[in-house]
N, C-alpha and C. Protein backbone atom coordinates (compact mmCIF):
# COMPACT_ATOMS: atom_id res chain seq x y z
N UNK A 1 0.85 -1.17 0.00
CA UNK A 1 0.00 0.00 0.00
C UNK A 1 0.90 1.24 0.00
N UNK A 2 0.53 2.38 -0.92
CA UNK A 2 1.20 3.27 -1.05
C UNK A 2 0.74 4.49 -0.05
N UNK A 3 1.58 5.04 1.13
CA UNK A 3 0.74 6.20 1.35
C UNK A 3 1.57 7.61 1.18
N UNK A 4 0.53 8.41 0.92
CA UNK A 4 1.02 9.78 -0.09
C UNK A 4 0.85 10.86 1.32
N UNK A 5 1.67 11.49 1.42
CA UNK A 5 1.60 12.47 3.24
C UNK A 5 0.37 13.58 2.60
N UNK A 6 0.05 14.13 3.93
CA UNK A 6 -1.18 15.24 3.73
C UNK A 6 -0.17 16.39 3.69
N UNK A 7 -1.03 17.45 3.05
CA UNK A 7 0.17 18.83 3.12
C UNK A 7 0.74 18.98 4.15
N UNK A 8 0.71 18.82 5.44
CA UNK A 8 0.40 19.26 6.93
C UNK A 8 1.57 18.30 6.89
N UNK A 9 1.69 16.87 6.92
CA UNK A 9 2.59 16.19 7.30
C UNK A 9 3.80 16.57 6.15
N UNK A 10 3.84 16.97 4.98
CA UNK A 10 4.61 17.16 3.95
C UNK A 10 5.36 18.41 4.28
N UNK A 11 4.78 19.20 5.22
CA UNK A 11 5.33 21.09 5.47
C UNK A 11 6.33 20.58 6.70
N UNK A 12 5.31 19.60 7.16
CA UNK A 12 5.92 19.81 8.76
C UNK A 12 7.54 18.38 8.45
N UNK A 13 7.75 17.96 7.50
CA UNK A 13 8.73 16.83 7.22
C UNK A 13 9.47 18.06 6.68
N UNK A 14 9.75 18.83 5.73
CA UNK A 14 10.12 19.54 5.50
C UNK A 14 10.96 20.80 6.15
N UNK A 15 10.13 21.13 7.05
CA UNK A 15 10.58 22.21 7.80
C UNK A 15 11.97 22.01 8.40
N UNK A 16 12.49 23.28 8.49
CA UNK A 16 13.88 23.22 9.13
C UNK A 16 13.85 23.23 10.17
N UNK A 17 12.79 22.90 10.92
CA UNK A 17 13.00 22.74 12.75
C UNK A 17 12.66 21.81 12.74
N UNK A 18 13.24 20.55 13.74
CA UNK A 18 13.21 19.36 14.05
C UNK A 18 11.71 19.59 15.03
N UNK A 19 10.93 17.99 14.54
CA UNK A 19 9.64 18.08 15.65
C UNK A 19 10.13 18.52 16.71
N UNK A 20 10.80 17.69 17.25
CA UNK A 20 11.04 17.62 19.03
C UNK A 20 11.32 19.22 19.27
N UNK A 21 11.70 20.27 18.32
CA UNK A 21 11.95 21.91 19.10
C UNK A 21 10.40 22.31 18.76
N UNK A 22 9.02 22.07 18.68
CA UNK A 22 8.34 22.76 18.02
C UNK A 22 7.94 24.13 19.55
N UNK A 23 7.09 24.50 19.18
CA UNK A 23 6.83 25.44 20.83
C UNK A 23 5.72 24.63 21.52
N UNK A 24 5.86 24.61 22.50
CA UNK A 24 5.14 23.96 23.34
C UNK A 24 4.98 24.65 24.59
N UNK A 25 5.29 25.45 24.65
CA UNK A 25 4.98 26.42 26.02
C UNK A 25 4.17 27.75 25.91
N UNK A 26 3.85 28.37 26.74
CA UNK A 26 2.69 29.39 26.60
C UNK A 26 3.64 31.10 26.21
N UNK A 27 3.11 31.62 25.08
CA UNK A 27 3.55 33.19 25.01
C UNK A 27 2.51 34.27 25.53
N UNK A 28 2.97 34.47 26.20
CA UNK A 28 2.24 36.26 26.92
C UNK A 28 1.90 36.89 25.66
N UNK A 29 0.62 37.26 25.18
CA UNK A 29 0.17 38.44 24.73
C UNK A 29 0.86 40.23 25.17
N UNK A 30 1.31 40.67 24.34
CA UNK A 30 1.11 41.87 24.41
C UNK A 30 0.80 42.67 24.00
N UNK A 31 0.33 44.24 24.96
CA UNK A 31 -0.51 45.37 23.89
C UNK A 31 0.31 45.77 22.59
N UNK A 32 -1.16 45.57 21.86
CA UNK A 32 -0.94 46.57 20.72
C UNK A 32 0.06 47.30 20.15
N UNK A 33 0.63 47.78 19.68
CA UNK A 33 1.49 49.20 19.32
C UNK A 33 0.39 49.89 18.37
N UNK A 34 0.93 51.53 18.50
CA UNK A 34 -0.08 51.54 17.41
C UNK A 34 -0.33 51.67 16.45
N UNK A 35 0.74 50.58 15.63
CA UNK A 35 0.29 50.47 13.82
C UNK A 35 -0.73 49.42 13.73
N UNK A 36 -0.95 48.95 14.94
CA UNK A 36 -1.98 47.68 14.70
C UNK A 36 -3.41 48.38 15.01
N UNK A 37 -3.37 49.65 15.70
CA UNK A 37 -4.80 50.26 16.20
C UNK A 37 -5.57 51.09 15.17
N UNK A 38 -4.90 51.35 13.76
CA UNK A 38 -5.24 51.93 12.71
C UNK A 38 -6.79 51.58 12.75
N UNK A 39 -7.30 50.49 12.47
CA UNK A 39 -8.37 50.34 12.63
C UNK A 39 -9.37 48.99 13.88
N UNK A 40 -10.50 49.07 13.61
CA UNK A 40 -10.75 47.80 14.49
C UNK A 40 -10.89 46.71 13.63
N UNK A 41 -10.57 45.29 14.33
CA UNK A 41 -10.27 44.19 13.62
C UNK A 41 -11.27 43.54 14.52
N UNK A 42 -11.97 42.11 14.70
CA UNK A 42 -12.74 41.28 15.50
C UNK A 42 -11.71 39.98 16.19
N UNK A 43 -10.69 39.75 14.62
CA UNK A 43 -10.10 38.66 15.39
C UNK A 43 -9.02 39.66 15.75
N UNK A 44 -8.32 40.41 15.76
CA UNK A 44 -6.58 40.74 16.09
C UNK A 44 -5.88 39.71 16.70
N UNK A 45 -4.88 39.01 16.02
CA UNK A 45 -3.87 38.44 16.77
C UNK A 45 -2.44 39.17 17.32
N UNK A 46 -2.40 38.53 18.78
CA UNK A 46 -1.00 39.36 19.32
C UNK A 46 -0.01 39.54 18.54
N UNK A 47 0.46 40.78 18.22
CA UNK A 47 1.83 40.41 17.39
C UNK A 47 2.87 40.18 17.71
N UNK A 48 3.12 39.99 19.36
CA UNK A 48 3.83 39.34 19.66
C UNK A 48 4.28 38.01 19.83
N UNK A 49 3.12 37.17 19.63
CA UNK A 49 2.89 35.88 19.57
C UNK A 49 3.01 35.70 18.20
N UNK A 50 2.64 36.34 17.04
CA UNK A 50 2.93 35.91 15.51
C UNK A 50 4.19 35.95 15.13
N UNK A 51 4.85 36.71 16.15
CA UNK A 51 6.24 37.39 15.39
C UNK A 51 7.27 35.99 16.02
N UNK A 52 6.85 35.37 17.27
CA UNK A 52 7.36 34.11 17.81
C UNK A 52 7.42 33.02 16.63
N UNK A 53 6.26 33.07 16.14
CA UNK A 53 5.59 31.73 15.21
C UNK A 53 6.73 31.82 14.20
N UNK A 54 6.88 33.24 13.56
CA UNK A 54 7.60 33.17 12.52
C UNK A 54 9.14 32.88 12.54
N UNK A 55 9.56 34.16 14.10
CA UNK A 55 10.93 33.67 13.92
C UNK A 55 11.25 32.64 14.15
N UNK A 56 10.75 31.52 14.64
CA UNK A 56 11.09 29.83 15.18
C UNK A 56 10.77 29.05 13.87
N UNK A 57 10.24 29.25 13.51
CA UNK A 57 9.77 28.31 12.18
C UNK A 57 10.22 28.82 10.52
N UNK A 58 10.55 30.20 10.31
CA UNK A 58 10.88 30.31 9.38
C UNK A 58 12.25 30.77 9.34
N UNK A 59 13.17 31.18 8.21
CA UNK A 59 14.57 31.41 8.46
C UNK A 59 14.51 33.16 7.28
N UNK A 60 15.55 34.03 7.35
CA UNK A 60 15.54 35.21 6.77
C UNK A 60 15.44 34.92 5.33
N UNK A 61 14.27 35.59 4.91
CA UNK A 61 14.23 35.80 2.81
C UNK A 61 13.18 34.00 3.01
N UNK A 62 12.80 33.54 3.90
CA UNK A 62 11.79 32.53 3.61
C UNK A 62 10.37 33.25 3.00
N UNK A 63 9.54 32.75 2.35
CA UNK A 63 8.16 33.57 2.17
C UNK A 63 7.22 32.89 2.83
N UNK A 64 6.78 34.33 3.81
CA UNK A 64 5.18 33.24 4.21
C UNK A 64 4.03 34.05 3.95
N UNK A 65 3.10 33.18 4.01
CA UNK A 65 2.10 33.58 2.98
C UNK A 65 0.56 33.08 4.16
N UNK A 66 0.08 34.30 3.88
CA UNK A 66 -1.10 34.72 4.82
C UNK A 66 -2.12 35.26 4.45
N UNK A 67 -3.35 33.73 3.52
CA UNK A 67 -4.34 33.95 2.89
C UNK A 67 -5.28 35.11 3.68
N UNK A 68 -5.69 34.83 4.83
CA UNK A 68 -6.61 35.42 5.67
C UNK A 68 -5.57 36.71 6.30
N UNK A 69 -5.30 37.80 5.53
CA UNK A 69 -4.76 38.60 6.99
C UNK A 69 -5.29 39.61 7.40
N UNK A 70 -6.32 39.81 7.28
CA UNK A 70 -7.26 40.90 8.17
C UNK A 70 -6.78 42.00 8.83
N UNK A 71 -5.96 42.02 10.15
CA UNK A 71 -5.45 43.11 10.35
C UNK A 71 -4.21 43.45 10.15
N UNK A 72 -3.49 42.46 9.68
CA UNK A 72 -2.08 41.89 8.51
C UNK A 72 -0.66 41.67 9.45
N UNK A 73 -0.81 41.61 11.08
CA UNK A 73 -0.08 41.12 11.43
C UNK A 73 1.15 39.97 11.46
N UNK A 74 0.65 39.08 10.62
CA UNK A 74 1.39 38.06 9.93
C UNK A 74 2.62 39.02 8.71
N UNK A 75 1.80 39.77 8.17
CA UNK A 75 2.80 40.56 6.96
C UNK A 75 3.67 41.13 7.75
N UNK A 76 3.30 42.20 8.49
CA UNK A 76 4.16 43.13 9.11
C UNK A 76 4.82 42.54 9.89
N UNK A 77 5.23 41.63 10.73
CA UNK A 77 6.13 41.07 11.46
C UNK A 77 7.34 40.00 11.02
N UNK A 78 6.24 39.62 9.74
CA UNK A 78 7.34 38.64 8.26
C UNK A 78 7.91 39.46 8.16
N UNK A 79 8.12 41.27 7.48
CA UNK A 79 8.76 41.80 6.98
C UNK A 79 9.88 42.60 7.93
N UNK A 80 9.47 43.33 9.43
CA UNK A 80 9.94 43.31 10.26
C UNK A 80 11.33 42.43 10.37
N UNK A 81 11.00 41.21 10.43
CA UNK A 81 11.93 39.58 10.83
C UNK A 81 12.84 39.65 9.53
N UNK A 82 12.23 40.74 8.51
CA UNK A 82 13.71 40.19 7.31
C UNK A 82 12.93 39.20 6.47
N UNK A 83 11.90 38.57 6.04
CA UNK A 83 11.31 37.42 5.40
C UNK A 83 10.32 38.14 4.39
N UNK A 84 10.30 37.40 3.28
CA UNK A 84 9.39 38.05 2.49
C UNK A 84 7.70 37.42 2.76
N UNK A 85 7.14 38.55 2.20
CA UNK A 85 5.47 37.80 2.77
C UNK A 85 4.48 38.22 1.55
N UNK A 86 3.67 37.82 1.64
CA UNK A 86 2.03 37.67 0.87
C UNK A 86 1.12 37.46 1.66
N UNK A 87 0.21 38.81 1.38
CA UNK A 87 -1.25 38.80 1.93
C UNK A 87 -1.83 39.31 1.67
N UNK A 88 -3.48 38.42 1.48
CA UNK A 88 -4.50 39.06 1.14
C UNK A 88 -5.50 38.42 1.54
N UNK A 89 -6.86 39.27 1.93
CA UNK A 89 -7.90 38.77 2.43
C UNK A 89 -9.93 39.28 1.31
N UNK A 90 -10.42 38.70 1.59
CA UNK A 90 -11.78 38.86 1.18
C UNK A 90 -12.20 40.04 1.22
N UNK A 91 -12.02 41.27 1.89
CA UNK A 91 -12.20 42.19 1.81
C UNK A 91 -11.34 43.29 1.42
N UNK A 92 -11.26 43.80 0.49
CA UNK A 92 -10.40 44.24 -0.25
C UNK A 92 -10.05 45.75 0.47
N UNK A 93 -10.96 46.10 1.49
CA UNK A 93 -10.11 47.60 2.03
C UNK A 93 -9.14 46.93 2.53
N UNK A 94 -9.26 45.90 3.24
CA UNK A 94 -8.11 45.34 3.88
C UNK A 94 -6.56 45.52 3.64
N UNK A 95 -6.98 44.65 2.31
CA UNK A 95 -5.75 44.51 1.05
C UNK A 95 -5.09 45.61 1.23
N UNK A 96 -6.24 47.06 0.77
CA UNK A 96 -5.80 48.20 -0.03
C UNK A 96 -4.87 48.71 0.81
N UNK A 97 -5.18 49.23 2.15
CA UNK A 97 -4.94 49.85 2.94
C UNK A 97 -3.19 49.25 3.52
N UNK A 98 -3.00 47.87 3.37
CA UNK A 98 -1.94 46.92 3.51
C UNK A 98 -0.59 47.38 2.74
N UNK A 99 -0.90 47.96 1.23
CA UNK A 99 -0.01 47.93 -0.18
C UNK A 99 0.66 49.23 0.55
């Protein structure tokens, strides 16, 4: 029997961090700054907690790519970190306001 990996297992075989370092411990939220208060968002994620995700898992000039980014924290902290990024979401002020 042949088995073919799911994307999920194919990213995560891939990746340059070994399972055993993944994060497993809790990050403190912190406030805002205020390029993130430009407007109101429903979900906002901490950007201090996104900016963790990225620097542990991705390496400088990697691209990550952030179908959903709403209040675009994922972009701005990719680019911040040195990494190139892509994002765009369903609502296009979003986008606009992003470029």
């Amino acid at each position: 029997m042949l088995l073919v990996p799911t994307p999920v297992q194919a990213v995560l075989s891939s990746s340059s961090v070994p399972l055993s370092e993944h994060i497993d411990y809790a990050i403190v939220a912190e406030p805002h700054p205020p390029m993130y208060l430009l407007h109101k968002w429903w979900a906002r994620k901490p950007h201090n907690v996104v900016r963790h995700y990225i620097e542990h898992y991705t390496a400088p000039d990697d691209l990550v790519l952030d179908p959903f980014h709403g209040s675009g924290p994922t972009v701005l902290e990719s680019i911040r970190l040195g990494r190139r990024a892509i994002g765009f979401d369903l609502d296009p002020l979003l986008c606009l306001w992003r470029e």
